[in-house]
C-alpha atoms as a PDB file:
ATOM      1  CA  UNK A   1     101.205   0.670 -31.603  1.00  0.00           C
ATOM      2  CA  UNK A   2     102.850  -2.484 -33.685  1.00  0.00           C
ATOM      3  CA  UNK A   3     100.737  -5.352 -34.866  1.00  0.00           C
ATOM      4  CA  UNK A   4     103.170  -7.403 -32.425  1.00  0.00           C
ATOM      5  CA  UNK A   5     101.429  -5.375 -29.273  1.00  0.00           C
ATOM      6  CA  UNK A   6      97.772  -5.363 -30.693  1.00  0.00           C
ATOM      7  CA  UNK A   7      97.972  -8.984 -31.179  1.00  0.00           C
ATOM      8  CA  UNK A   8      99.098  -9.394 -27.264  1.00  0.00           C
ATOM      9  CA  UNK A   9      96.703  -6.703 -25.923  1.00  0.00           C
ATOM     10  CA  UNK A  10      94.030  -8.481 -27.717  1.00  0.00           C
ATOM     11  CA  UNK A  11      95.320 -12.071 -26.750  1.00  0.00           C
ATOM     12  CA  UNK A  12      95.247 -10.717 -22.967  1.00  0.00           C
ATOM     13  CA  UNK A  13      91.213  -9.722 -23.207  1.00  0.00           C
ATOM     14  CA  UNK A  14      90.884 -13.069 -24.845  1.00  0.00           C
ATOM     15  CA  UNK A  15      92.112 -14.886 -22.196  1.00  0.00           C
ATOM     16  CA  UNK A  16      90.527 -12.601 -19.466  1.00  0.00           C
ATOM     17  CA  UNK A  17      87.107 -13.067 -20.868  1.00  0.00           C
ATOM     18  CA  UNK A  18      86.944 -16.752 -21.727  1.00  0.00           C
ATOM     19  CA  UNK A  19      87.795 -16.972 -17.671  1.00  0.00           C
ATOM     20  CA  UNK A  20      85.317 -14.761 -16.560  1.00  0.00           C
ATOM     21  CA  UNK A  21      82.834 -16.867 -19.139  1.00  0.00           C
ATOM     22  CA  UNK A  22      84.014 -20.012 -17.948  1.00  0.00           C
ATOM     23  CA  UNK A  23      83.263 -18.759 -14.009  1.00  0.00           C
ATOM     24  CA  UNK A  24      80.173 -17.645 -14.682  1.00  0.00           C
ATOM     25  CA  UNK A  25      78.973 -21.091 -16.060  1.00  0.00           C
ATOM     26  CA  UNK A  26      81.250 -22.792 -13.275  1.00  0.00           C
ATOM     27  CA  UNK A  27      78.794 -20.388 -10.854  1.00  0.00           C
ATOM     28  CA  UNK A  28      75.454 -20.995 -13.110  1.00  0.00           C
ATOM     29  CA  UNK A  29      76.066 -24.821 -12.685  1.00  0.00           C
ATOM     30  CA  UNK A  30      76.768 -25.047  -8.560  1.00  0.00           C
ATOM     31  CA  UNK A  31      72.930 -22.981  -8.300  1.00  0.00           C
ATOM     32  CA  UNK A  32      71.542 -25.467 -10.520  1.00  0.00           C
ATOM     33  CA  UNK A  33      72.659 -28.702  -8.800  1.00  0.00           C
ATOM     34  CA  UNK A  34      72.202 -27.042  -5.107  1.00  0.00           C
ATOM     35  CA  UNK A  35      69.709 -24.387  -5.472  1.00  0.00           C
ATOM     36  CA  UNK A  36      67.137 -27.108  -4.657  1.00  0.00           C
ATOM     37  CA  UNK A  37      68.831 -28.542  -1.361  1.00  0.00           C
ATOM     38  CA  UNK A  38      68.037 -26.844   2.417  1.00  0.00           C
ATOM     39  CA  UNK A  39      70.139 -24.353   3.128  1.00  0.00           C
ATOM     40  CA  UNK A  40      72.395 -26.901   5.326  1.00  0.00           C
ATOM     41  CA  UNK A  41      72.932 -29.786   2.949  1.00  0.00           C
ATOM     42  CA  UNK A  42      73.736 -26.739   0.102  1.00  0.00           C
ATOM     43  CA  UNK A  43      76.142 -24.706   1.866  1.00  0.00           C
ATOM     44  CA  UNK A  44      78.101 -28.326   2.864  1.00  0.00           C
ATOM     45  CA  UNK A  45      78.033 -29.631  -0.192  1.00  0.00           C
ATOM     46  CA  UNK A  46      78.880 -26.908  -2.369  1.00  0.00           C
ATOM     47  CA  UNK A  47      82.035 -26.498  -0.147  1.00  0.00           C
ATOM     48  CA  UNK A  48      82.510 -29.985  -0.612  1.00  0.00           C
ATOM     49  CA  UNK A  49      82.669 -29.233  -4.373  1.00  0.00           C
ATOM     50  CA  UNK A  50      84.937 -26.595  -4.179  1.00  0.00           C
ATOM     51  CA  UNK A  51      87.596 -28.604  -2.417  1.00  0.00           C
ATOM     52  CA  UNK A  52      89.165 -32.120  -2.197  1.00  0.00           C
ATOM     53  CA  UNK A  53      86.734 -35.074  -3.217  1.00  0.00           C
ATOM     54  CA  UNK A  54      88.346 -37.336  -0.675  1.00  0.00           C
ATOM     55  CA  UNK A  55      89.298 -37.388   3.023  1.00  0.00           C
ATOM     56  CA  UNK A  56      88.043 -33.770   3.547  1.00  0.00           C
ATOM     57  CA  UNK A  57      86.897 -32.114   6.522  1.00  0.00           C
ATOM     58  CA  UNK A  58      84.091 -29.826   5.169  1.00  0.00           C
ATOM     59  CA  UNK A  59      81.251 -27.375   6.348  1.00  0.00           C
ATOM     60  CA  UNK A  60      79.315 -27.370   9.996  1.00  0.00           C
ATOM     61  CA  UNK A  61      82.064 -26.795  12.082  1.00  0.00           C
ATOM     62  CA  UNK A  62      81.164 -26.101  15.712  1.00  0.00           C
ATOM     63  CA  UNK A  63      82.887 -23.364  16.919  1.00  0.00           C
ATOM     64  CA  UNK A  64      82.278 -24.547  20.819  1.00  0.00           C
ATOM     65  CA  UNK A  65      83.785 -27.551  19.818  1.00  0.00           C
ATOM     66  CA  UNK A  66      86.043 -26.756  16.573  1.00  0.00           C
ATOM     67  CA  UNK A  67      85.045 -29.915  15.046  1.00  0.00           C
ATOM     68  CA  UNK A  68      83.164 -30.583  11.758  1.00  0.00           C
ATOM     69  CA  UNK A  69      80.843 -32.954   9.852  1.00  0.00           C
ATOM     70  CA  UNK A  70      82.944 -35.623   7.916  1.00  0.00           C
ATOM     71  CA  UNK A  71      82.314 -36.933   4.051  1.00  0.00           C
ATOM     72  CA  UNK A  72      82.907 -40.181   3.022  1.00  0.00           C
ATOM     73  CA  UNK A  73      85.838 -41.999   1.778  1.00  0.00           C
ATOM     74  CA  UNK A  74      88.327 -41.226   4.637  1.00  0.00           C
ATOM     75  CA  UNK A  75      88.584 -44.876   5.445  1.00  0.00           C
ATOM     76  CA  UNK A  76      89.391 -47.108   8.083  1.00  0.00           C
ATOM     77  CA  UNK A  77      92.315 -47.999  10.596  1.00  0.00           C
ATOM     78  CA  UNK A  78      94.415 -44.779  10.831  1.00  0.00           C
ATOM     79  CA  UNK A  79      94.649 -45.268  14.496  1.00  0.00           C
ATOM     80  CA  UNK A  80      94.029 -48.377  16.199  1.00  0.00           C
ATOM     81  CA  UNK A  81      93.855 -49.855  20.225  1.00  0.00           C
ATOM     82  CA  UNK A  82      91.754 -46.864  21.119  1.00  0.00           C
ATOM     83  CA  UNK A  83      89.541 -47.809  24.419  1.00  0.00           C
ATOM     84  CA  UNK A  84      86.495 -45.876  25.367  1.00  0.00           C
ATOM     85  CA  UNK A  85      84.601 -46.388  28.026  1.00  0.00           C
ATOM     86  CA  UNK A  86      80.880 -47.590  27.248  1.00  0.00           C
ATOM     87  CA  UNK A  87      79.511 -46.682  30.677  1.00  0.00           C
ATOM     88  CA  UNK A  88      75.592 -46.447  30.414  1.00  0.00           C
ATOM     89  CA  UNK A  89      75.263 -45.380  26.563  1.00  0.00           C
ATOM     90  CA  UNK A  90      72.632 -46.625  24.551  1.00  0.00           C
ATOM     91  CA  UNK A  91      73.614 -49.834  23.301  1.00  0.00           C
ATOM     92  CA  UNK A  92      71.705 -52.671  20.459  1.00  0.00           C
ATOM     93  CA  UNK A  93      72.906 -56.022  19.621  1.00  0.00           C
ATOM     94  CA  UNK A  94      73.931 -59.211  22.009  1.00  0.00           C
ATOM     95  CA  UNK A  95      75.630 -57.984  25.524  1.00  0.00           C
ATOM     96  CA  UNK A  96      78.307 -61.121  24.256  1.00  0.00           C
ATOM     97  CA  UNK A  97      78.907 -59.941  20.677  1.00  0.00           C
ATOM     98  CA  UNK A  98      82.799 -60.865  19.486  1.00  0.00           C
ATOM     99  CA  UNK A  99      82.612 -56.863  18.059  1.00  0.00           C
ATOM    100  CA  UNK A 100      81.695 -53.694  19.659  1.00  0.00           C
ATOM    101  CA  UNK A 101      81.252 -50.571  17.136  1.00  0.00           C
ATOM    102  CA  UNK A 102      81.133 -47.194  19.235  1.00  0.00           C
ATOM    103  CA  UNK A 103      79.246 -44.574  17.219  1.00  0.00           C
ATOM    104  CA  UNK A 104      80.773 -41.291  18.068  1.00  0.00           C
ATOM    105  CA  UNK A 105      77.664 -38.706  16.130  1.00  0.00           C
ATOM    106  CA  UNK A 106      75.530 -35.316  16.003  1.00  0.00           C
ATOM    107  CA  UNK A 107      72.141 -35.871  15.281  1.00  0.00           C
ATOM    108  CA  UNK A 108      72.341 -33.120  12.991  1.00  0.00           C
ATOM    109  CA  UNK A 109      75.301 -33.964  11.229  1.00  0.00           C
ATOM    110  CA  UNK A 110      74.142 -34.429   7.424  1.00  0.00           C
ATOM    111  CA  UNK A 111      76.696 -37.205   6.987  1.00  0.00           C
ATOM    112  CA  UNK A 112      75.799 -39.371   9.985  1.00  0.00           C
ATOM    113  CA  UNK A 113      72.215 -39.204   8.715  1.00  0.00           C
ATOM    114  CA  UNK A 114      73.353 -40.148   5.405  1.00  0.00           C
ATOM    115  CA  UNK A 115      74.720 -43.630   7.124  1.00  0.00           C
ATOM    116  CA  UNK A 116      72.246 -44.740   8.523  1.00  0.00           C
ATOM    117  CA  UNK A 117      69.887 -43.981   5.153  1.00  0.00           C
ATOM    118  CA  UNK A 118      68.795 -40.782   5.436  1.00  0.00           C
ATOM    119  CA  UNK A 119      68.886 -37.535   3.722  1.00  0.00           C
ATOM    120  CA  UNK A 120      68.573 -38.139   0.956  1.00  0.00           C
ATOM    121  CA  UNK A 121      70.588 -35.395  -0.764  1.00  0.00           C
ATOM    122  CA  UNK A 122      73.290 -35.902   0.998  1.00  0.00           C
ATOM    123  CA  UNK A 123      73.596 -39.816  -0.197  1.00  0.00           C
ATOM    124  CA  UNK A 124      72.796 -38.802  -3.995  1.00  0.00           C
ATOM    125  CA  UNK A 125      76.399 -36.852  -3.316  1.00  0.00           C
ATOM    126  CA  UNK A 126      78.147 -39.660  -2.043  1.00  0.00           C
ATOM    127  CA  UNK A 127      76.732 -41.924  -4.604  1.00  0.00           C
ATOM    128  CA  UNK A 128      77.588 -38.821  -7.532  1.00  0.00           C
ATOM    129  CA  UNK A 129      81.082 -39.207  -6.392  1.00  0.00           C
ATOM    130  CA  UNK A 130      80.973 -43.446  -6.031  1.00  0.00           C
ATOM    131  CA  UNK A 131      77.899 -45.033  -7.746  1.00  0.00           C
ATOM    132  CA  UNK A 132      78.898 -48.194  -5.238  1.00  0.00           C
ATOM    133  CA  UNK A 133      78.340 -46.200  -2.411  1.00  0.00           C
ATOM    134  CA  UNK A 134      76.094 -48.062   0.463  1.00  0.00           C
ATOM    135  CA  UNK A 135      74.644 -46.980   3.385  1.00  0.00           C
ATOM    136  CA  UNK A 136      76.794 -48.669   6.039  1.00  0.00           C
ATOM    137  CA  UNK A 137      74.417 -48.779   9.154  1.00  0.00           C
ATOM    138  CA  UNK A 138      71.138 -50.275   7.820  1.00  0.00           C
ATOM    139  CA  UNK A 139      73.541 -53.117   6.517  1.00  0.00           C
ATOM    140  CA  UNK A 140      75.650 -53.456   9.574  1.00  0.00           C
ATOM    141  CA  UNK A 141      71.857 -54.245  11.439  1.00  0.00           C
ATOM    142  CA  UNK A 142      70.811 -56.536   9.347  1.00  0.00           C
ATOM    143  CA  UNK A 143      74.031 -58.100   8.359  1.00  0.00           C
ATOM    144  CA  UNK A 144      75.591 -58.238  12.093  1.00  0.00           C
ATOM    145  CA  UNK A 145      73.514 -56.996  14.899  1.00  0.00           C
ATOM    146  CA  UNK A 146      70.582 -59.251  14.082  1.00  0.00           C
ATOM    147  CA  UNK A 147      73.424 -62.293  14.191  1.00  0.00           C
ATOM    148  CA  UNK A 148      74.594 -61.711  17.426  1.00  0.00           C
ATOM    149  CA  UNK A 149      77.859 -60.592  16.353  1.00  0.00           C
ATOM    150  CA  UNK A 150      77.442 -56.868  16.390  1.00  0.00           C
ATOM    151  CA  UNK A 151      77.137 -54.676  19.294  1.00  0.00           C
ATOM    152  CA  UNK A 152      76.081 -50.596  18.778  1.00  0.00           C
ATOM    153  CA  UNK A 153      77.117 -48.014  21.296  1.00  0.00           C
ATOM    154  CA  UNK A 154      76.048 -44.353  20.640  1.00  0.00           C
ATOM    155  CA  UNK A 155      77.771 -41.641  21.744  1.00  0.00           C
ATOM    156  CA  UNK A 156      77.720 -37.841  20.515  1.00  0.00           C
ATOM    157  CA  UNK A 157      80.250 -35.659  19.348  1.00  0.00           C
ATOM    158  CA  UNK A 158      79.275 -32.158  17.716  1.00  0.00           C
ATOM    159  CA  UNK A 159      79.850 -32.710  14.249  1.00  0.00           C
ATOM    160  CA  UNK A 160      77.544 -30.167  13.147  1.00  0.00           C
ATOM    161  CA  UNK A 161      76.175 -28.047  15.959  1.00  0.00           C
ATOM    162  CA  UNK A 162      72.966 -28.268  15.926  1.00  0.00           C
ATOM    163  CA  UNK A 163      71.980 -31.272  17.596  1.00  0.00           C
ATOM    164  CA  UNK A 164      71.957 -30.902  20.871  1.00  0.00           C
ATOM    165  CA  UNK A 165      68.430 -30.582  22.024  1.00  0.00           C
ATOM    166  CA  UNK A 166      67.794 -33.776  19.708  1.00  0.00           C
ATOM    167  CA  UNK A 167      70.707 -35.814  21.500  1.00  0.00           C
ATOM    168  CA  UNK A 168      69.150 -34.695  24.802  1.00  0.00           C
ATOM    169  CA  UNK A 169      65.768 -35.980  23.912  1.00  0.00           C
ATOM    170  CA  UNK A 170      67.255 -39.125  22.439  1.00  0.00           C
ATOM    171  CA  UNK A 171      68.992 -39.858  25.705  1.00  0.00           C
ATOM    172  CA  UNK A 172      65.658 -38.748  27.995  1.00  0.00           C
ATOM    173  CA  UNK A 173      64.120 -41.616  25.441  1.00  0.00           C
ATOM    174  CA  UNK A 174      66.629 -43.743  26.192  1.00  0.00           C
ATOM    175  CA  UNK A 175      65.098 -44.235  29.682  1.00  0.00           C
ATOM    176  CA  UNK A 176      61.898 -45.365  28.300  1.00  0.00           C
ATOM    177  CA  UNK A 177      63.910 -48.245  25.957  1.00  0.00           C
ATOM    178  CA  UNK A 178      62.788 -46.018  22.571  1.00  0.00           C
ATOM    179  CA  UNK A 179      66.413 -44.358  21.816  1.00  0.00           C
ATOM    180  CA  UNK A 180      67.180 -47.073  19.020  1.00  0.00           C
ATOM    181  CA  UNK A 181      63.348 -47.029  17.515  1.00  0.00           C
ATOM    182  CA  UNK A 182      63.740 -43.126  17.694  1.00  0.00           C
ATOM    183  CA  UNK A 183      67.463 -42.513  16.057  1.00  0.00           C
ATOM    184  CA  UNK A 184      66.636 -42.896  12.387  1.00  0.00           C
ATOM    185  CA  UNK A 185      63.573 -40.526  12.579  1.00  0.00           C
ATOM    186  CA  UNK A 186      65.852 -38.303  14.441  1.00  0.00           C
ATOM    187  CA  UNK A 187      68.040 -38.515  11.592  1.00  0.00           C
ATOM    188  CA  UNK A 188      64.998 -37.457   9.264  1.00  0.00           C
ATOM    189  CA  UNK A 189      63.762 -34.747  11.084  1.00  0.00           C
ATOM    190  CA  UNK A 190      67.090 -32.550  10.765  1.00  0.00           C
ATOM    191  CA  UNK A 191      65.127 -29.596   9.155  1.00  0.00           C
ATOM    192  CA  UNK A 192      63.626 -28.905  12.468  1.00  0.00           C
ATOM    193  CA  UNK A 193      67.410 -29.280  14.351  1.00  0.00           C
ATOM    194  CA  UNK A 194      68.447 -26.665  11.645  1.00  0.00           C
ATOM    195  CA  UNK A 195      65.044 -24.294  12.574  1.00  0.00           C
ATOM    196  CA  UNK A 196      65.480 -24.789  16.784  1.00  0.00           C
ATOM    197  CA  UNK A 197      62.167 -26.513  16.511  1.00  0.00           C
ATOM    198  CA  UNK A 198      62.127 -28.112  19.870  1.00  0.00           C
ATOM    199  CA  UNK A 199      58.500 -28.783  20.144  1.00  0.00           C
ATOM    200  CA  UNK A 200      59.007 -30.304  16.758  1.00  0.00           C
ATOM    201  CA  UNK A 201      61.547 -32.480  18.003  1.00  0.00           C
ATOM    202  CA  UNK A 202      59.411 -33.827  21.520  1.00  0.00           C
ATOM    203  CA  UNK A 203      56.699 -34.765  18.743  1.00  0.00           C
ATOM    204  CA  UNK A 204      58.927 -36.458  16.741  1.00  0.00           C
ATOM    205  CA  UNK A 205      60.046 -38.692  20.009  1.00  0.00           C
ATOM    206  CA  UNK A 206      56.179 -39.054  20.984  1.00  0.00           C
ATOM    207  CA  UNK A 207      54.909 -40.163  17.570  1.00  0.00           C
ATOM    208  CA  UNK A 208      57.501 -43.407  18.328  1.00  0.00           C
ATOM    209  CA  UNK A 209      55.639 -43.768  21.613  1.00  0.00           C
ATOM    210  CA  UNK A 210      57.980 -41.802  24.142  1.00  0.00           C
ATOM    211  CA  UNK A 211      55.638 -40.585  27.138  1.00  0.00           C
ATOM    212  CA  UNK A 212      55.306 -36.779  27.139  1.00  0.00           C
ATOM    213  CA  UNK A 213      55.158 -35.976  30.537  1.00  0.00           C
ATOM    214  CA  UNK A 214      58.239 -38.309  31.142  1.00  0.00           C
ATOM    215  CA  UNK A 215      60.162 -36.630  28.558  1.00  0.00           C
ATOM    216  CA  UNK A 216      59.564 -32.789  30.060  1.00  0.00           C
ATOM    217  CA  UNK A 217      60.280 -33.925  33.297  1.00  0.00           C
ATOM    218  CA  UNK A 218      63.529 -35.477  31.809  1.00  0.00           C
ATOM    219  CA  UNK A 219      64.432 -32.981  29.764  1.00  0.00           C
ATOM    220  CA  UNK A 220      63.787 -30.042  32.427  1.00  0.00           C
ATOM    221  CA  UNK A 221      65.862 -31.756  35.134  1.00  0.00           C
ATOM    222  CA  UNK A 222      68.954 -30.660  32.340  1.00  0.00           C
ATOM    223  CA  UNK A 223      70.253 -34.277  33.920  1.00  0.00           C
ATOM    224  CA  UNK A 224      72.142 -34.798  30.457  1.00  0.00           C
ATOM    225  CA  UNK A 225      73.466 -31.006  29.973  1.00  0.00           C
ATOM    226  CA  UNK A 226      77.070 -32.033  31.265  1.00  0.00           C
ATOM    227  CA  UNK A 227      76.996 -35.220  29.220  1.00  0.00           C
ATOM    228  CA  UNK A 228      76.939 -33.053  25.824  1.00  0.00           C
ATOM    229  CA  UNK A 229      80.645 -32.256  27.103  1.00  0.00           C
ATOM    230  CA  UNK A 230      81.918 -35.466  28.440  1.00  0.00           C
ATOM    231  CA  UNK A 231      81.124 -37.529  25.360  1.00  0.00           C
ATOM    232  CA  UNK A 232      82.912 -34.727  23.692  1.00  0.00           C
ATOM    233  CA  UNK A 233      85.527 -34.943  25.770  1.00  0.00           C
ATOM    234  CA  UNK A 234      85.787 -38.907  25.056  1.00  0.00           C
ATOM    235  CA  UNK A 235      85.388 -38.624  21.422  1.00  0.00           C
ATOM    236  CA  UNK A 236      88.391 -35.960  21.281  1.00  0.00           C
ATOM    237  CA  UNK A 237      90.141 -38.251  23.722  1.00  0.00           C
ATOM    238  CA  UNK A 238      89.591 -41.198  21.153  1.00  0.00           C
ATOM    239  CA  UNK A 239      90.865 -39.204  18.220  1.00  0.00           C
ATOM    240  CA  UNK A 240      87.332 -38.301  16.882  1.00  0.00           C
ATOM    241  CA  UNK A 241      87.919 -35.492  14.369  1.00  0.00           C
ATOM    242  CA  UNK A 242      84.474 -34.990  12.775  1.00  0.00           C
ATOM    243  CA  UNK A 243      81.654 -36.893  12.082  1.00  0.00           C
ATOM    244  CA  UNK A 244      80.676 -39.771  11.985  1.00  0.00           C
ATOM    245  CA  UNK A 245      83.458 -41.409  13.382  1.00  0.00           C
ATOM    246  CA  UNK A 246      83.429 -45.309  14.318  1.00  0.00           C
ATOM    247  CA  UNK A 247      85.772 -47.214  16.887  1.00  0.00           C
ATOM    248  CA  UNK A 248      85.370 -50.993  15.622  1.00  0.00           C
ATOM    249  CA  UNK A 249      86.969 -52.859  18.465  1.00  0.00           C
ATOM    250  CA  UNK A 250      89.376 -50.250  19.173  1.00  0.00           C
ATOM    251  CA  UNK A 251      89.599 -49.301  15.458  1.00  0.00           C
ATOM    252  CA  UNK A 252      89.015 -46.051  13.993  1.00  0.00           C
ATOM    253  CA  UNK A 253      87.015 -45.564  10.988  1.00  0.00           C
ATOM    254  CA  UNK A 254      86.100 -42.182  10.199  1.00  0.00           C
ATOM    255  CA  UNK A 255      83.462 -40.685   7.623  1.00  0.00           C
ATOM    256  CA  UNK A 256      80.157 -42.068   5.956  1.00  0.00           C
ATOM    257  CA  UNK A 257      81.935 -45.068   4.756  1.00  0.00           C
ATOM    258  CA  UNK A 258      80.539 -47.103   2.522  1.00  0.00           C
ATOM    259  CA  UNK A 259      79.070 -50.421   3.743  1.00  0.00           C
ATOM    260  CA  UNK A 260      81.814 -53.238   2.169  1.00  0.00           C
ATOM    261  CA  UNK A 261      84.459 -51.294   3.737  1.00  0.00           C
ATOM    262  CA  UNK A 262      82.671 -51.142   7.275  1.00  0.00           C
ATOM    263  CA  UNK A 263      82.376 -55.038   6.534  1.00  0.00           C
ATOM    264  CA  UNK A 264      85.968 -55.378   5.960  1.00  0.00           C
ATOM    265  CA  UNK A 265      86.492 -53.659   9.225  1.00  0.00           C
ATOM    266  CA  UNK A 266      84.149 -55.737  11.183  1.00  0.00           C
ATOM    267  CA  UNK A 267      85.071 -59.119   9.308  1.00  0.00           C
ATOM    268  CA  UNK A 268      88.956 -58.018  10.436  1.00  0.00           C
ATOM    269  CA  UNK A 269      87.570 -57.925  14.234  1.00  0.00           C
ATOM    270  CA  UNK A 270      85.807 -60.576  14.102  1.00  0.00           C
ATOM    271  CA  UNK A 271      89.065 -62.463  12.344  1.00  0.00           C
ATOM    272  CA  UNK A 272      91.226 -60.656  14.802  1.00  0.00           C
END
């Protein structure tokens, strides 16, 4: 064999190991910065790190449904004049406000939790990838709800799956006016959504003063079983593609936005 061949053969094995090395540390990294998370937010958000960092549609998907949680950053306005019907859905805010934001959401969805402040881990992402990143719902309360000029509607839509004894409970709430005081610790409580902990969840929904009895007798009546599907049905017919999702007067907005460009949708409405 030449010197010409030896020094390609042994350029070859070069190359070969300094990619194996540099997969290895590529691999030795991701268990570092996820190892720590619940099995939910890691498996999302290391698939999040293996693909695009903006406008993806990423882990949770729903097979029932085909749909799938929703990062951040997709933005606001692709489609816009899209009516939904409001019907009897929860609803916060003045009956007369000037703009009407329809939350289409899975209570398990790691993303929608993430907007309205919770989980934690799944905000430190969002904030990894923009430091300015703000939790859009808390803000949107305080900012526009509490002014009169903000009206909530919740609807669900299976982002991730998992949340559909939680949405059932938060609707059976609903009847007892708790469904607003109870979202957010829904939101907090998605550990026991990922474990099928319904007793965990009633708890959750009687620590915030929802009457027991009232709730089983709610809840075993399976009155909202059919609504899982016709919300679904609405969010698909509103061109909900994952979660969250927002329709600001007839505006979409999709993904955990950040709050200033939630604002600059709702200021637009309430210019508009």
């Amino acid at each position: 064999m030449d010197n010409q061949n030896s020094g390609n053969i042994f350029k070859a094995y070069s190359l070969e190991i300094t990619i194996l090395v540099a997969a290895l540390l590529v691999s030795s990294t991701m268990f570092v910065s996820f190892g720590s998370l619940s099995s939910t937010n890691a498996a999302i958000l290391s698939r999040l790190s293996a693909g695009p960092t903006t406008g993806a549609v990423v882990a949770g998907t729903n097979p029932a449904g085909g749909t799938a949680d929703v990062q951040g950053a997709q933005g606001a306005g692709q489609l816009q004049n899209i009516k939904v019907d409001i019907g009897d859905s929860p609803t916060t805010g003045s009956a007369n406000a000037p703009v009407t934001i329809i939350e289409f959401e899975d209570p398990s969805c790691p993303f929608c939790a993430a907007a309205h402040g919770k989980n934690q881990q799944v905000i430190d992402y969002l904030k990894q990838r923009d430091p300015s990143w703000q939790a859009p719902m808390p803000q949107v309360k305080a900012d526009y709800v509490a002014s009169g000029k903000v009206k909530l509607v919740y609807k669900f839509f299976p982002g991730h799956g998992k949340g559909e004894d939680a949405m059932k409970i938060l609707w059976c709430s609903n009847e007892q006016g708790k469904f607003w005081d109870l979202l957010e610790d829904m939101y907090a409580s998605q550990s026991l959504m990922e474990a099928g902990n319904l007793a965990g969840l009633k708890a959750v929904a009687t620590s915030k003063g929802v009457d027991s009895a009232a709730l089983e007798t709610c809840l075993a009546s399976g009155k909202y079983n059919s609504r899982l599907q016709s919300e679904t049905a609405q969010g698909s017919a509103a061109r909900i593609s994952g979660t969250p999702g927002f329709v600001v007067n007839g505006k979409l907005v999709e993904g955990a936005v950040s709050y200033p460009e939630m604002k600059q949708a709702i200021d637009a409405a309430l210019a508009g």
